[in-house]
Protein backbone atom coordinates (compact mmCIF):
# COMPACT_ATOMS: atom_id res chain seq x y z
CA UNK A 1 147.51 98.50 150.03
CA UNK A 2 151.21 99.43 150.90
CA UNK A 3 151.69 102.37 153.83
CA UNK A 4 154.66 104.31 154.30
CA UNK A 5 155.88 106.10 157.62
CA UNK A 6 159.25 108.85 157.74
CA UNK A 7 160.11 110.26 161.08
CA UNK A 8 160.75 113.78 160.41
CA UNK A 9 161.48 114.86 163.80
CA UNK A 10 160.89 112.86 166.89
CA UNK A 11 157.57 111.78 167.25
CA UNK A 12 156.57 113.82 164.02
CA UNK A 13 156.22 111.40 161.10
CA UNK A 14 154.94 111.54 157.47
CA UNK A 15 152.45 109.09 156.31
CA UNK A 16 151.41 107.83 152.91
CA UNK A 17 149.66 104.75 151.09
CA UNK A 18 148.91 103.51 147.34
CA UNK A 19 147.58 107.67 147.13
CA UNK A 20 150.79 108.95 147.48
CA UNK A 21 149.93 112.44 149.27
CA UNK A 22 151.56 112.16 152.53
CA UNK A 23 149.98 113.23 155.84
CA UNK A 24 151.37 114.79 158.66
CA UNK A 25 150.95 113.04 161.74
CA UNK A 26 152.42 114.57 165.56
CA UNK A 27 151.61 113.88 169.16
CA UNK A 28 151.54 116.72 171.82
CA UNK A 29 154.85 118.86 173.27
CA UNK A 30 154.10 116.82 176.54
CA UNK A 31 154.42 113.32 174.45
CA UNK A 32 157.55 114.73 172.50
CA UNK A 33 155.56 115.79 169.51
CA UNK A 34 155.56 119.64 168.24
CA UNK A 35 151.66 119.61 167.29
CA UNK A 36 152.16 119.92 163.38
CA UNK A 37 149.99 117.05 162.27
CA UNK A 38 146.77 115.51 163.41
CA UNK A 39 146.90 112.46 166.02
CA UNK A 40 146.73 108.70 164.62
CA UNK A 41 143.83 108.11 166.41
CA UNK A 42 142.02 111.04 165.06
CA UNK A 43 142.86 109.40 161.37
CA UNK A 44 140.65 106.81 162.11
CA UNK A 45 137.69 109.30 162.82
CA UNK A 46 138.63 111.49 159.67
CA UNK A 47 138.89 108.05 157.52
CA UNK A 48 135.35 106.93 158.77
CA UNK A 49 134.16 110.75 157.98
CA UNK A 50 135.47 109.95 154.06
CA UNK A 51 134.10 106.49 154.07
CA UNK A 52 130.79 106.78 154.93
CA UNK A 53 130.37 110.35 153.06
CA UNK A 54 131.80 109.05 149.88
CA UNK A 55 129.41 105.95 150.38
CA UNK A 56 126.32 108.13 150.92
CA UNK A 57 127.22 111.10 148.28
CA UNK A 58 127.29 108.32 145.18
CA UNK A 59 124.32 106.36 146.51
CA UNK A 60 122.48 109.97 146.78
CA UNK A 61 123.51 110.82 143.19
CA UNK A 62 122.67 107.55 142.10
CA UNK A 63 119.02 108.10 143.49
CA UNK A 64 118.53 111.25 141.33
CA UNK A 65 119.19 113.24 144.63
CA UNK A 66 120.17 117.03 143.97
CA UNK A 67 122.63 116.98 146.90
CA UNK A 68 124.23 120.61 146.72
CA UNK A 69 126.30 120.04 149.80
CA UNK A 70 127.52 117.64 152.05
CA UNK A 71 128.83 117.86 155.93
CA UNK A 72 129.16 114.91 158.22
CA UNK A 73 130.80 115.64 162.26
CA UNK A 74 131.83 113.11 164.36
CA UNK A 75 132.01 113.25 167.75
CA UNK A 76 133.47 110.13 169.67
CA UNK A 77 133.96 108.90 173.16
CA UNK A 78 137.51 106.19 174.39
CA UNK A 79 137.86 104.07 176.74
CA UNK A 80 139.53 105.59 179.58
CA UNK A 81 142.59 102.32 180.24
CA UNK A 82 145.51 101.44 177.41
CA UNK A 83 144.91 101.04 174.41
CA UNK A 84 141.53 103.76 174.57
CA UNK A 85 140.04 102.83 171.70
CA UNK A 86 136.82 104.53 170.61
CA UNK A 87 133.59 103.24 172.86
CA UNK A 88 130.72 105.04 171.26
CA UNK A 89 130.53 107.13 167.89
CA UNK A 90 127.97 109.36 166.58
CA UNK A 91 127.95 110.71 163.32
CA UNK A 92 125.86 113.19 162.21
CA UNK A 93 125.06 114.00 158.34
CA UNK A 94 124.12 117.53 157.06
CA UNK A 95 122.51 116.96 153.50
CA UNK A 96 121.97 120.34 151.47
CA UNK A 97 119.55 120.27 148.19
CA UNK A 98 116.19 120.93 147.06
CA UNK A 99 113.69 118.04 147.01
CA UNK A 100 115.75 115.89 148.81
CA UNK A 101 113.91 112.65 149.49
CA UNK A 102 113.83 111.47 153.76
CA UNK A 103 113.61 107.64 152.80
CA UNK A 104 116.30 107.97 150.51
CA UNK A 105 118.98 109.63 152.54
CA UNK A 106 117.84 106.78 155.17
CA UNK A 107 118.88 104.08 153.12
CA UNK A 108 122.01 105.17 151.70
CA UNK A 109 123.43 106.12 155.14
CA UNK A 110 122.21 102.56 156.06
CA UNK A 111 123.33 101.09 153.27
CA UNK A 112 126.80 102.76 153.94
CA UNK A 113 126.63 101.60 157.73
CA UNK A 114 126.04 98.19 157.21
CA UNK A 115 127.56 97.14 154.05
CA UNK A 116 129.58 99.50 152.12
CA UNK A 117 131.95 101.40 154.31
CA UNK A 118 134.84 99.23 155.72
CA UNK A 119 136.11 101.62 158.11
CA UNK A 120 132.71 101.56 160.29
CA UNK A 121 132.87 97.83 159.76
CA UNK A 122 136.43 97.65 161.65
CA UNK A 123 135.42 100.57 163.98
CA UNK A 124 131.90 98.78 165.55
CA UNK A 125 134.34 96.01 166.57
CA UNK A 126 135.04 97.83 169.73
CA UNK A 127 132.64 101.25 169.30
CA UNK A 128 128.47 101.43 169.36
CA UNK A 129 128.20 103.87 166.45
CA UNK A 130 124.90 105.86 166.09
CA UNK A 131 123.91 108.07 163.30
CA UNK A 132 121.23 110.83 162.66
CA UNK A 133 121.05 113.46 159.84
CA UNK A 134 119.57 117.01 158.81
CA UNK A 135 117.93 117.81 155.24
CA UNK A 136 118.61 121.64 154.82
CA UNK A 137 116.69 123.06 151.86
């Protein structure tokens, strides 16, 4: 995987990898940032949101699931010294469909926490991540 990083404007970069659609990253006015892109650190959170629901959306369709929609929110704690990283995690799944089996969604969001998704993998190095999840017919 190659990454690429343009400063556009003090602290106000451009980011891209082997996708090539660049995201805007920016700090806060108080940091020397303008506020036009999201935070590093929140990247991480968004790229464990992908990870995991990409993980748990095939594994569902794969199970003959008739997912109509999909949600997953994150809410996260940080250490409070340098370099607050992310203590505790808890991720919350919102699974929309008709017939949607209980055991099933179970195992493919454990399946996706303990094998699958690399970005939880990397994140429980420092964080205790917990999970829970709502079947909406």
């Amino acid at each position: 995987m190659n990454v690429k990083i343009k400063q556009v404007d003090g602290i106000t970069l451009l980011g891209k990898a082997d996708s090539s659609v660049w995201i805007p990253m920016d700090g806060p006015a108080d940091f020397g940032g303008s506020d036009s892109g999201v935070r590093p650190i929140e990247l991480l959170l968004i790229g464990l949101g992908g990870c995991t629901s990409m993980d748990v959306i095939s594994m569902l369709k794969k199970m003959r699931q008739s997912v109509t929609n999909f949600e997953v929110d994150i809410t996260a704690e940080r250490g409070e010294e340098h370099p607050k990283v992310f203590t505790e995690i808890h991720v919350h799944y919102t699974i929309h469909g008709s017939g949607i089996d209980k055991a099933k969604v179970e195992r493919a969001i454990e399946l996706s926490e303990t094998k699958y998704c690399g970005v939880s993998a990397i994140l429980r190095e420092t964080a205790k991540i917990t999970s829970d999840y709502e079947i909406i017919e």
